[in-house]
Protein backbone atom coordinates (compact mmCIF):
# COMPACT_ATOMS: atom_id res chain seq x y z
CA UNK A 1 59.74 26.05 -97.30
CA UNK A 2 60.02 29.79 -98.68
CA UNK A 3 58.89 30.55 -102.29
CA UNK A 4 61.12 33.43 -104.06
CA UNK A 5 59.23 34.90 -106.84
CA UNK A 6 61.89 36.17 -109.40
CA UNK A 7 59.09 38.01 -112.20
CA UNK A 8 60.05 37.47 -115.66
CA UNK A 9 61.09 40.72 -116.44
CA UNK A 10 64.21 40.33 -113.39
CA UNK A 11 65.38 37.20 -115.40
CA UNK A 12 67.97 39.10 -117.63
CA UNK A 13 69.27 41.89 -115.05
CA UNK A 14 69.36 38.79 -112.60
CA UNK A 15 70.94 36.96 -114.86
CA UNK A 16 73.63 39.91 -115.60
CA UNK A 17 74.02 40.56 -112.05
CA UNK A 18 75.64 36.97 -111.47
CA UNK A 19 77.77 37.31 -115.10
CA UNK A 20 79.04 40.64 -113.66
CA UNK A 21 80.23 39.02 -110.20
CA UNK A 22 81.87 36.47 -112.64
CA UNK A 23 83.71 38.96 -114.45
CA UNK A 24 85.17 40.59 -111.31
CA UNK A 25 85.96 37.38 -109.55
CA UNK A 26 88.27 36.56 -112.49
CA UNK A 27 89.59 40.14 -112.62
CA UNK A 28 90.29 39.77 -109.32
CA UNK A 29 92.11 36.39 -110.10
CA UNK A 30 94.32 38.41 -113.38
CA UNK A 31 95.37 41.08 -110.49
CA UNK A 32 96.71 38.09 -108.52
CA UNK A 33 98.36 36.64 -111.20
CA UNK A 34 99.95 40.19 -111.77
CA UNK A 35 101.27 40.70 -108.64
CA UNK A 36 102.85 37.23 -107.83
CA UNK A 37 104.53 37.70 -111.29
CA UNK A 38 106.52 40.89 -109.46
CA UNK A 39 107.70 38.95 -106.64
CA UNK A 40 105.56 40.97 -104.48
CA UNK A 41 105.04 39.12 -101.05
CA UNK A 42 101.15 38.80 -101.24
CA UNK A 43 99.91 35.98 -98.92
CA UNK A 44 97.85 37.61 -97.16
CA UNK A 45 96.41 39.07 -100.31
CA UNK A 46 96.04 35.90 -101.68
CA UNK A 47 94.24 33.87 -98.14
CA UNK A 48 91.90 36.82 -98.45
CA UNK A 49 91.36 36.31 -102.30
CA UNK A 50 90.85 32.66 -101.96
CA UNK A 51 88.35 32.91 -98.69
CA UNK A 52 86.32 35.56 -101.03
CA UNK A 53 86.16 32.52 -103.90
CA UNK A 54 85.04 30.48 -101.56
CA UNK A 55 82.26 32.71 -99.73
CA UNK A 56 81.13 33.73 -103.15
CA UNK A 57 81.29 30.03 -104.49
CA UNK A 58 78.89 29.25 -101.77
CA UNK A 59 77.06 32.13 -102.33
CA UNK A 60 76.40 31.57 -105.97
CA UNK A 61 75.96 27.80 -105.55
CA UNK A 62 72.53 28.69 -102.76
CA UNK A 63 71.16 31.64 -105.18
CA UNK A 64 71.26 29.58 -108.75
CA UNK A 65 69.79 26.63 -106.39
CA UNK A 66 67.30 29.17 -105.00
CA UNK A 67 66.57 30.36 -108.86
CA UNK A 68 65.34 27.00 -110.36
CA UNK A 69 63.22 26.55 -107.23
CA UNK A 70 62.10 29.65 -108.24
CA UNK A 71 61.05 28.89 -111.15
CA UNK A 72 59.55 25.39 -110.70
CA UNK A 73 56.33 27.11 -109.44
CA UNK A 74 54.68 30.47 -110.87
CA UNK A 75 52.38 32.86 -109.46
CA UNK A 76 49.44 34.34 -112.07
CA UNK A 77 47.45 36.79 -111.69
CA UNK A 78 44.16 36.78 -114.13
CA UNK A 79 41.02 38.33 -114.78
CA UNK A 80 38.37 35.98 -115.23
CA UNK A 81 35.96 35.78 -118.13
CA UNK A 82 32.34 34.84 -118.62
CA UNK A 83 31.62 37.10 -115.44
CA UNK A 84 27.94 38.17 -116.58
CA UNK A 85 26.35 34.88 -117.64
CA UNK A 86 24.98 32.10 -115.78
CA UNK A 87 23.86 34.27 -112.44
CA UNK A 88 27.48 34.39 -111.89
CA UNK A 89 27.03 38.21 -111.25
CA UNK A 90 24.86 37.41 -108.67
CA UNK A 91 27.58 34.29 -107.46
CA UNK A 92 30.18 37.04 -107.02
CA UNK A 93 28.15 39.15 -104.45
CA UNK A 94 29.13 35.90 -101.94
CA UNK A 95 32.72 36.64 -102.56
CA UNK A 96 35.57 38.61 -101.35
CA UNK A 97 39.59 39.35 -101.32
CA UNK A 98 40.94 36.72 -100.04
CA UNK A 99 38.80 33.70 -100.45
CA UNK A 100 39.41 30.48 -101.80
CA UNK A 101 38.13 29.16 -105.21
CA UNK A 102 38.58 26.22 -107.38
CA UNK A 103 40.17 25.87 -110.30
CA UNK A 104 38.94 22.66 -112.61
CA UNK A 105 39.53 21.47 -115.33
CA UNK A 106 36.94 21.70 -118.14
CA UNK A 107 37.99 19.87 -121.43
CA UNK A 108 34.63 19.07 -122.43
CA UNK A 109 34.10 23.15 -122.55
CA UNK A 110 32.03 23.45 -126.32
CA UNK A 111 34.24 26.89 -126.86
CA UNK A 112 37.64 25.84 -126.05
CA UNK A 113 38.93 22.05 -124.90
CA UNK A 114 42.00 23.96 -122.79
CA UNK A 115 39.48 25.59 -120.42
CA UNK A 116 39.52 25.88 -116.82
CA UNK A 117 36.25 26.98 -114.80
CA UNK A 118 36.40 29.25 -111.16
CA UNK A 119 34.07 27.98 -108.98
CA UNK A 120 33.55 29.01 -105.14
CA UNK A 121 34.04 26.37 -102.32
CA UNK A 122 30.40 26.18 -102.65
CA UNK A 123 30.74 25.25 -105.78
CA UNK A 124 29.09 28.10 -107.68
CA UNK A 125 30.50 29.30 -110.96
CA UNK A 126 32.39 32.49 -111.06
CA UNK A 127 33.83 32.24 -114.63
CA UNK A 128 36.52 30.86 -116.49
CA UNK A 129 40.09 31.54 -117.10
CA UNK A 130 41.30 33.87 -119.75
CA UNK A 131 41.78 31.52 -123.10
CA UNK A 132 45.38 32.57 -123.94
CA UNK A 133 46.44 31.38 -120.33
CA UNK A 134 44.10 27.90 -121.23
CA UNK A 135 46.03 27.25 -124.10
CA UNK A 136 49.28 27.32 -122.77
CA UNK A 137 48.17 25.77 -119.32
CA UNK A 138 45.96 23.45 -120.39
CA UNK A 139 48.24 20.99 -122.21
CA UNK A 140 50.91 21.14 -119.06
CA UNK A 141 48.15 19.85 -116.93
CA UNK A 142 46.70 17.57 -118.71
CA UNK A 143 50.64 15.97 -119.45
CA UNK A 144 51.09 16.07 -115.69
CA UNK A 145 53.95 18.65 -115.95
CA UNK A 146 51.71 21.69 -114.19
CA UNK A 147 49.25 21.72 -111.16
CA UNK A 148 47.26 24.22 -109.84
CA UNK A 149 48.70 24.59 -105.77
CA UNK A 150 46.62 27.28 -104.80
CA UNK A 151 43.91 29.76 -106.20
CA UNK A 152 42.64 33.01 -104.15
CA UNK A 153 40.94 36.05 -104.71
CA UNK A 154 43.15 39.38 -104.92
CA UNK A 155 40.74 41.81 -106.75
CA UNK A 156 37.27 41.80 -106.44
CA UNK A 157 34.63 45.08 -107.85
CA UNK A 158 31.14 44.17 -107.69
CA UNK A 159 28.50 44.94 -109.99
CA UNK A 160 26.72 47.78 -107.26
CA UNK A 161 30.29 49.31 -106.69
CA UNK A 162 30.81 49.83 -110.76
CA UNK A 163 29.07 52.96 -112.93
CA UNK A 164 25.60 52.50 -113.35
CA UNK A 165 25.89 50.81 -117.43
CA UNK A 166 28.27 48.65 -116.15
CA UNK A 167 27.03 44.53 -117.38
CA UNK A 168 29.12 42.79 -114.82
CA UNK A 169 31.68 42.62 -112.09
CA UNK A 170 36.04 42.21 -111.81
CA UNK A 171 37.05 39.25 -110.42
CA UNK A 172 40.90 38.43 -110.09
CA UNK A 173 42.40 35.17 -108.86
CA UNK A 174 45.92 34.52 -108.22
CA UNK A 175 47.24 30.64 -109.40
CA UNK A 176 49.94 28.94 -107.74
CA UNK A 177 50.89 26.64 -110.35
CA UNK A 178 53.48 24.17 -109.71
CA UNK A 179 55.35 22.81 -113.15
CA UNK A 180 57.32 19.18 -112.95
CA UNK A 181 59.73 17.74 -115.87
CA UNK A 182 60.20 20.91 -118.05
């Protein structure tokens, strides 16, 4: 199946974009009205006006179908935190764009019970998730309404390619998360 990504800030112009083809559809409809009120002879004005409703019936009925498939699953993009403790510096030199990691669940996590560790397929840490993104997340998954689909790497600067007084290295992930029942 193909995934549409519609960002958050395309909502609203997406949104007005359909309310727009609305509004002309029923001006369209008022110039009908209009003209068969004149007696003019307009059936082939008015086959063509009624194939167009039904094209762009269709057409509206596959892209608001094609929305809330859209927005059933989400794509993130996050930085990940904790980067320089726990030899996890060193744990990142393994890595590159592209890879796989693991997302799990950490509720026992002393700092914050919404957390969510990175590890490699190996199994070595890498860090965690930022906390804001844990504290909304966290409570979806654990009610069974989200679920991590997929995790990659998209950005990775290690600690050799970084100025000299830099502590640690960039890691981004993207998350695939699919949401159920919301």
């Amino acid at each position: 199946p193909k995934m549409y990504v519609i960002r958050p800030q395309f909502f609203v112009p997406f949104i007005n974009l359909l309310v727009q083809t609305s509004k002309k559809s029923l001006e369209y409809r008022k110039k009908l009205m209009l003209a068969q009120s004149k007696e003019v002879d307009v059936t082939n004005f008015e086959n063509k006006l009624m194939d167009f409703k039904t094209k762009f019936g269709r057409h509206y009925g596959l892209a608001a179908k094609k929305f809330d498939e859209a927005i059933k699953q989400i794509a993130i993009r996050c930085e990940l935190k904790g980067l320089r403790y726990d030899n996890r510096t060193a744990n990142l030199e393994a890595m590159a764009v592209g890879d796989d990691v693991n997302v799990i669940r950490d509720a026992n996590n002393m700092f914050n019970s919404n957390n969510f560790s990175v590890t490699s397929a190996s199994g070595a840490s890498l860090g965690y998730l930022p906390a804001e993104l844990c504290n909304v997340l966290g409570p979806l998954y654990d009610a069974g309404c989200a679920s991590i689909i997929s995790s990659v790497i998209t950005y990775i600067e290690k600690i050799g390619q970084r100025s000299r007084y830099a502590k640690q290295g960039i890691l981004f992930v993207e998350l695939i998360i699919k949401l159920r029942g919301i």
